[in-house]
C-alpha atoms as a PDB file:
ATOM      1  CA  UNK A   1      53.871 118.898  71.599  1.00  0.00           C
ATOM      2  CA  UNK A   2      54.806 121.956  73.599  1.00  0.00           C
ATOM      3  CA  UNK A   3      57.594 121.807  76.429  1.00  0.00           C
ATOM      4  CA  UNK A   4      55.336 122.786  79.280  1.00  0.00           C
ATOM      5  CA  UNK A   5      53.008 119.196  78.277  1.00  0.00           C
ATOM      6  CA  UNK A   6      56.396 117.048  77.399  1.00  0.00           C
ATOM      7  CA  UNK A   7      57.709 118.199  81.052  1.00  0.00           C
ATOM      8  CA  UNK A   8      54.282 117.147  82.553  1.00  0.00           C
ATOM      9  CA  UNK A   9      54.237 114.010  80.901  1.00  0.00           C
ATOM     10  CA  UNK A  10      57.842 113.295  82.191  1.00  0.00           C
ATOM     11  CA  UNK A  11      57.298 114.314  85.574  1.00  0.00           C
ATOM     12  CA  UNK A  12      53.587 112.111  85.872  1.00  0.00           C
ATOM     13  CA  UNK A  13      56.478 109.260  84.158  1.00  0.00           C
ATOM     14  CA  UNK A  14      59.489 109.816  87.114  1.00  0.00           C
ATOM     15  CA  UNK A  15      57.099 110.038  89.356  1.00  0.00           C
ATOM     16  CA  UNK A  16      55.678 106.374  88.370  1.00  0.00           C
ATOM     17  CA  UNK A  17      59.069 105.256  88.508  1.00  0.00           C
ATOM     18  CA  UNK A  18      60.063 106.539  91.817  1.00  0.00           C
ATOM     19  CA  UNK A  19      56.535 104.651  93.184  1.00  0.00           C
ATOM     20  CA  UNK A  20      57.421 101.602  91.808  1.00  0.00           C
ATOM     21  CA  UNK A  21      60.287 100.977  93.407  1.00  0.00           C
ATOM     22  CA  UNK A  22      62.723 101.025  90.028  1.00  0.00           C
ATOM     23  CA  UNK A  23      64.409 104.314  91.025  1.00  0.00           C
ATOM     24  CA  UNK A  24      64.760 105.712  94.211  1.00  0.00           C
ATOM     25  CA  UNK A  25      66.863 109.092  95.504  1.00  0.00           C
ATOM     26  CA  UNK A  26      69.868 107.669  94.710  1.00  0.00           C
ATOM     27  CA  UNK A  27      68.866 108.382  91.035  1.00  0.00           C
ATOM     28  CA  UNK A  28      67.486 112.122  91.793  1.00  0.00           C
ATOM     29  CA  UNK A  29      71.228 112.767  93.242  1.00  0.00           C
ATOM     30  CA  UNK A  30      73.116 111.607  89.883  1.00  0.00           C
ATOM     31  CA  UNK A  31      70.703 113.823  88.137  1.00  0.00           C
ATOM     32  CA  UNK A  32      71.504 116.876  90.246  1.00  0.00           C
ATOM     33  CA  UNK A  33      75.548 116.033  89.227  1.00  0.00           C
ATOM     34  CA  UNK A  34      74.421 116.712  85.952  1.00  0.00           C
ATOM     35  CA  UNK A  35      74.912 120.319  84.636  1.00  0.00           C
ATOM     36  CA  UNK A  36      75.648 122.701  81.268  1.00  0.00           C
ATOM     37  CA  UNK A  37      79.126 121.421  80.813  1.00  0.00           C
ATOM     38  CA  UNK A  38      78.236 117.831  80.921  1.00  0.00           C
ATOM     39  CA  UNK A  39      74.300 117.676  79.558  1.00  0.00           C
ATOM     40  CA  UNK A  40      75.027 114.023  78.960  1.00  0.00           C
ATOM     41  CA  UNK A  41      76.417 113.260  82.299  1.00  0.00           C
ATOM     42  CA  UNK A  42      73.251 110.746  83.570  1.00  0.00           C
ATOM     43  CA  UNK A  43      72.749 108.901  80.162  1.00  0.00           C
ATOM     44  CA  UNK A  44      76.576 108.293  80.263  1.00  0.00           C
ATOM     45  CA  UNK A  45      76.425 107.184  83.411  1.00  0.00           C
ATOM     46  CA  UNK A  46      73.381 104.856  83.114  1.00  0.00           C
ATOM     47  CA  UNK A  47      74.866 103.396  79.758  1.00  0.00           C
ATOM     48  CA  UNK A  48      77.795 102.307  81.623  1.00  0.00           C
ATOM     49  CA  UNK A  49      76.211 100.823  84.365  1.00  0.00           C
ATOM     50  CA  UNK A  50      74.317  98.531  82.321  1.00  0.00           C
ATOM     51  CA  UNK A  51      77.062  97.382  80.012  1.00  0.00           C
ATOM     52  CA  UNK A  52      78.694  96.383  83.814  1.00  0.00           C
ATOM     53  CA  UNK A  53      75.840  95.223  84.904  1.00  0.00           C
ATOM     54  CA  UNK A  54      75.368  92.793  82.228  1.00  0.00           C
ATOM     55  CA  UNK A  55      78.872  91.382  81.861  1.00  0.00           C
ATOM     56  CA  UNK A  56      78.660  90.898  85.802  1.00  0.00           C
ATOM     57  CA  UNK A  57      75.451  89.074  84.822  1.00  0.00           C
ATOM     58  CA  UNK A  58      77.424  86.866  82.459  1.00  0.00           C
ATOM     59  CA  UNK A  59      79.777  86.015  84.625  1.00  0.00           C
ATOM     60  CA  UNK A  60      77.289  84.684  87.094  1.00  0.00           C
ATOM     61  CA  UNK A  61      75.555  82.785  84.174  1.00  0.00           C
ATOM     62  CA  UNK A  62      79.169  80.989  83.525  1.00  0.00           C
ATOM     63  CA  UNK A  63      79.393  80.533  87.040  1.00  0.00           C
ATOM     64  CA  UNK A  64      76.590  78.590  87.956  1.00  0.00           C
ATOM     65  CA  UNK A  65      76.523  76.645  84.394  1.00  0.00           C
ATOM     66  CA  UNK A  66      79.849  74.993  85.940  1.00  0.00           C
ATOM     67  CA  UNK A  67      78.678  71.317  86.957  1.00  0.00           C
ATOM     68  CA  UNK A  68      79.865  72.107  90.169  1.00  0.00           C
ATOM     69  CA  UNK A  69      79.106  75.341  91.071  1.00  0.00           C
ATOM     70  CA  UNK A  70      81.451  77.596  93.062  1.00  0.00           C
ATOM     71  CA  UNK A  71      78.766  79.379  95.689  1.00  0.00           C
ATOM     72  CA  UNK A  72      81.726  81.654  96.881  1.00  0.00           C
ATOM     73  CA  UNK A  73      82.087  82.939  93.369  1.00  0.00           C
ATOM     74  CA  UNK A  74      78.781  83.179  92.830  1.00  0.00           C
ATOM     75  CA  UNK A  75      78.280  85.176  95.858  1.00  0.00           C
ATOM     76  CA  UNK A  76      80.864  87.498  94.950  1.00  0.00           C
ATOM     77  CA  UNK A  77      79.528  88.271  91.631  1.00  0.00           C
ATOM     78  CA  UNK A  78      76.167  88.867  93.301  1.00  0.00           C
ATOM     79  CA  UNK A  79      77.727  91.018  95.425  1.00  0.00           C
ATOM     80  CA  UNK A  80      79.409  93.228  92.871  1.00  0.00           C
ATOM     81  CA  UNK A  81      76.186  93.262  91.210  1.00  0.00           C
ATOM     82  CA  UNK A  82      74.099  94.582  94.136  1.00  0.00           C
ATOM     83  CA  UNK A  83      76.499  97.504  94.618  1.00  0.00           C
ATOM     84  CA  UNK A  84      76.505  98.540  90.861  1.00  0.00           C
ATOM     85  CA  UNK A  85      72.686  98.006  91.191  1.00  0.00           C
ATOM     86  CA  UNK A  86      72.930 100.974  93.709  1.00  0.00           C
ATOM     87  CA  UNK A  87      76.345 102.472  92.835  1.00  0.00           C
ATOM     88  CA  UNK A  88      78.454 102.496  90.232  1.00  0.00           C
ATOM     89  CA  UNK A  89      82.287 103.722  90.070  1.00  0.00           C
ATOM     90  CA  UNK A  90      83.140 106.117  87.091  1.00  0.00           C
ATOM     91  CA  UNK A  91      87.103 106.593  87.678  1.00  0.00           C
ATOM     92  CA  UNK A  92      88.418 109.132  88.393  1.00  0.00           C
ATOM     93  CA  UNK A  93      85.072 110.022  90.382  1.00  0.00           C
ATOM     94  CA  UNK A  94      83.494 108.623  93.467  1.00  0.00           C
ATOM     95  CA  UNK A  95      80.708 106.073  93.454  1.00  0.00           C
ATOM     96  CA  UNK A  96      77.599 107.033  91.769  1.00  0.00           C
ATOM     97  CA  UNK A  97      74.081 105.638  92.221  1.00  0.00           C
ATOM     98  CA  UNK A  98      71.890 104.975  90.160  1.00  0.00           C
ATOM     99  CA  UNK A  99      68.934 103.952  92.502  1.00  0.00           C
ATOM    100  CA  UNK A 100      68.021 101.142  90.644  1.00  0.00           C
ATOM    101  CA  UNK A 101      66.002  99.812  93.708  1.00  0.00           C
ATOM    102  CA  UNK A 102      64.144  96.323  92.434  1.00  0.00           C
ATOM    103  CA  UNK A 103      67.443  95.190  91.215  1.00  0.00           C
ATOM    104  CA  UNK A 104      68.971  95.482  94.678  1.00  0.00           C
ATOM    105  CA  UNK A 105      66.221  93.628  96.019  1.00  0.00           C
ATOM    106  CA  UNK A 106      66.362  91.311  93.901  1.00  0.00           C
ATOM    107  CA  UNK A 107      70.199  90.708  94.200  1.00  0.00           C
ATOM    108  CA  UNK A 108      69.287  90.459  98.195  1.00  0.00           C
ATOM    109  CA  UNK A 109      67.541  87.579  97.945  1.00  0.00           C
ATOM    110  CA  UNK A 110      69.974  85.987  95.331  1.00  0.00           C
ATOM    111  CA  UNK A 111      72.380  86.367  98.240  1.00  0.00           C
ATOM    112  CA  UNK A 112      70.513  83.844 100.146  1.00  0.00           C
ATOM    113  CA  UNK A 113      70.057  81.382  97.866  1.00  0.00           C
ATOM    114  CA  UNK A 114      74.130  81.563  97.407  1.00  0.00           C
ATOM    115  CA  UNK A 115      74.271  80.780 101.050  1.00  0.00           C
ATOM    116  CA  UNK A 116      71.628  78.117 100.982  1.00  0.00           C
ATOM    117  CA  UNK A 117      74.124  76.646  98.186  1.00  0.00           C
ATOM    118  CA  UNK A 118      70.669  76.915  95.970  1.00  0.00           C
ATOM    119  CA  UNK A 119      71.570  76.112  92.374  1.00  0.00           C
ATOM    120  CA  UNK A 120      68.235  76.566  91.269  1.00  0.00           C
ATOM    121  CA  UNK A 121      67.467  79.647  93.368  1.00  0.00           C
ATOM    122  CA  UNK A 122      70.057  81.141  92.160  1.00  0.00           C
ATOM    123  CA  UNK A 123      69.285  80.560  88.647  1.00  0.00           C
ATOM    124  CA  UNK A 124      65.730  81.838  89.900  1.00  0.00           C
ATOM    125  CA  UNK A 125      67.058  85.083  90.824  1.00  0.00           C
ATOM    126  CA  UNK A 126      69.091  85.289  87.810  1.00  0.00           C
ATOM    127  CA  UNK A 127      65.986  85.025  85.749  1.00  0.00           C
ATOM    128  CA  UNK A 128      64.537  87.860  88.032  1.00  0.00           C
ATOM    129  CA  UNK A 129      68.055  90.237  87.522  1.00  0.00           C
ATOM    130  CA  UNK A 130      67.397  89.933  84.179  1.00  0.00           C
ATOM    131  CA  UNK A 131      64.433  90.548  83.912  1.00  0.00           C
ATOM    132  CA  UNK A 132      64.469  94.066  86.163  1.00  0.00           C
ATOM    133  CA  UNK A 133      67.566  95.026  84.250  1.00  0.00           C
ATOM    134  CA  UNK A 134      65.339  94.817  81.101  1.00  0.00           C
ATOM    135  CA  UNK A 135      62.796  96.680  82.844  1.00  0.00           C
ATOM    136  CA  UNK A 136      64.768  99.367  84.627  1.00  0.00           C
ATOM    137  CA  UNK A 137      66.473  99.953  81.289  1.00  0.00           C
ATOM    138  CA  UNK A 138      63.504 100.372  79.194  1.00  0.00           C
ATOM    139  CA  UNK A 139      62.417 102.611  81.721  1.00  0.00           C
ATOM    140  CA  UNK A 140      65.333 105.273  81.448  1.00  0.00           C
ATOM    141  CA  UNK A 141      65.606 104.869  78.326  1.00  0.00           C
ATOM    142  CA  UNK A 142      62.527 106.236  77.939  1.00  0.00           C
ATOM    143  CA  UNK A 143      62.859 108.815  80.600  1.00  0.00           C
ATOM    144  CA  UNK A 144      66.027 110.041  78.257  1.00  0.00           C
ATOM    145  CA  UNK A 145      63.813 110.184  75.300  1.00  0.00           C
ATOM    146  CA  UNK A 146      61.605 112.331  76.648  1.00  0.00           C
ATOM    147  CA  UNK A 147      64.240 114.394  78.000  1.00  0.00           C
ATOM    148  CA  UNK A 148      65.563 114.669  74.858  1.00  0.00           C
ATOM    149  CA  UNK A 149      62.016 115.946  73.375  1.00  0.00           C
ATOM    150  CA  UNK A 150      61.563 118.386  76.203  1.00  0.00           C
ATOM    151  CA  UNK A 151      64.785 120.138  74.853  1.00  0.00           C
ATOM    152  CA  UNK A 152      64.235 119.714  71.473  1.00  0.00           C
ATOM    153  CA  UNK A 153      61.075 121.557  72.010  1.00  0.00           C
ATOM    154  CA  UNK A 154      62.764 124.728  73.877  1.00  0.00           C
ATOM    155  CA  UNK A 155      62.028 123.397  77.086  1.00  0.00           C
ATOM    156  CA  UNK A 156      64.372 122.610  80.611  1.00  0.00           C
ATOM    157  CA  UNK A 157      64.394 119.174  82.055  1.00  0.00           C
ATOM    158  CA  UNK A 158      62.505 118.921  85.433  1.00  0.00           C
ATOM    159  CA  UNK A 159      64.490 117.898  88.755  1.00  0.00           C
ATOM    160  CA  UNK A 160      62.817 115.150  90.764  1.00  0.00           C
ATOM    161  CA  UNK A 161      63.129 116.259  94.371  1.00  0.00           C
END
């Protein structure tokens, strides 16, 4: 496939993405830290977001399997997890953001079910974390292979704006 139909493809495919709520221009802005001397800067990034994001999610899981559950912890934890959701610290740098929108939504309404002291809303929104992590990860990870195949075929990677 030539570059000019991969970049297409991958723009029609951000562009999706962006609609859908799983990125937003938080994500466009770690793309435009990305340059020649570090062409792996946003995978790197994204890769360790989600190996924070899903110890964080372990945590919580510990958390609220604890017969009684510690709402203050588990509020914390949710916390933490709706800032990486939408920035993520790579030392020495400042935050970075992902954009991973649904997440943070998500983790907002987790937040209230730690205040109701809802055990089972809060295993709810677990369930829900999960599952947009899964999704949000598929997601780039396909945005990265196509990225991948747009330079493999001689072509430059498009910057959403």
């Amino acid at each position: 496939m030539e570059s000019s139909d991969l970049q297409r493809r991958y723009i029609d495919f951000t562009s999706t993405l962006f609609r859908e709520g799983f990125l937003d221009s938080q994500y466009t802005q770690l793309q435009q830290l990305q340059d020649e001397s570090n062409p792996e800067f946003v995978t790197e990034v994204v890769t360790l977001f989600f190996q924070d994001s899903e110890k964080l999610q372990d945590d919580l899981t510990r958390t609220l399997d604890q017969e009684v559950v510690d709402f203050k912890k588990v509020a914390a934890h949710v916390h933490q997890l709706q800032g990486s959701s939408a920035r993520f610290s790579t030392p020495p740098m400042r935050s970075l953001c992902i954009g991973a929108q649904r997440v943070k939504n998500v983790c907002m309404a987790f937040r209230i079910c730690c205040e109701e002291m809802n055990r089972e809303g809060c295993l709810g929104c677990l369930q829900q974390v999960r599952q947009e992590y899964f999704l949000v990860e598929s997601k780039l990870e396909t945005v990265f292979r196509l990225e991948q195949q747009i330079v493999a075929a001689g072509g430059s990677i498009p910057l959403m704006w």
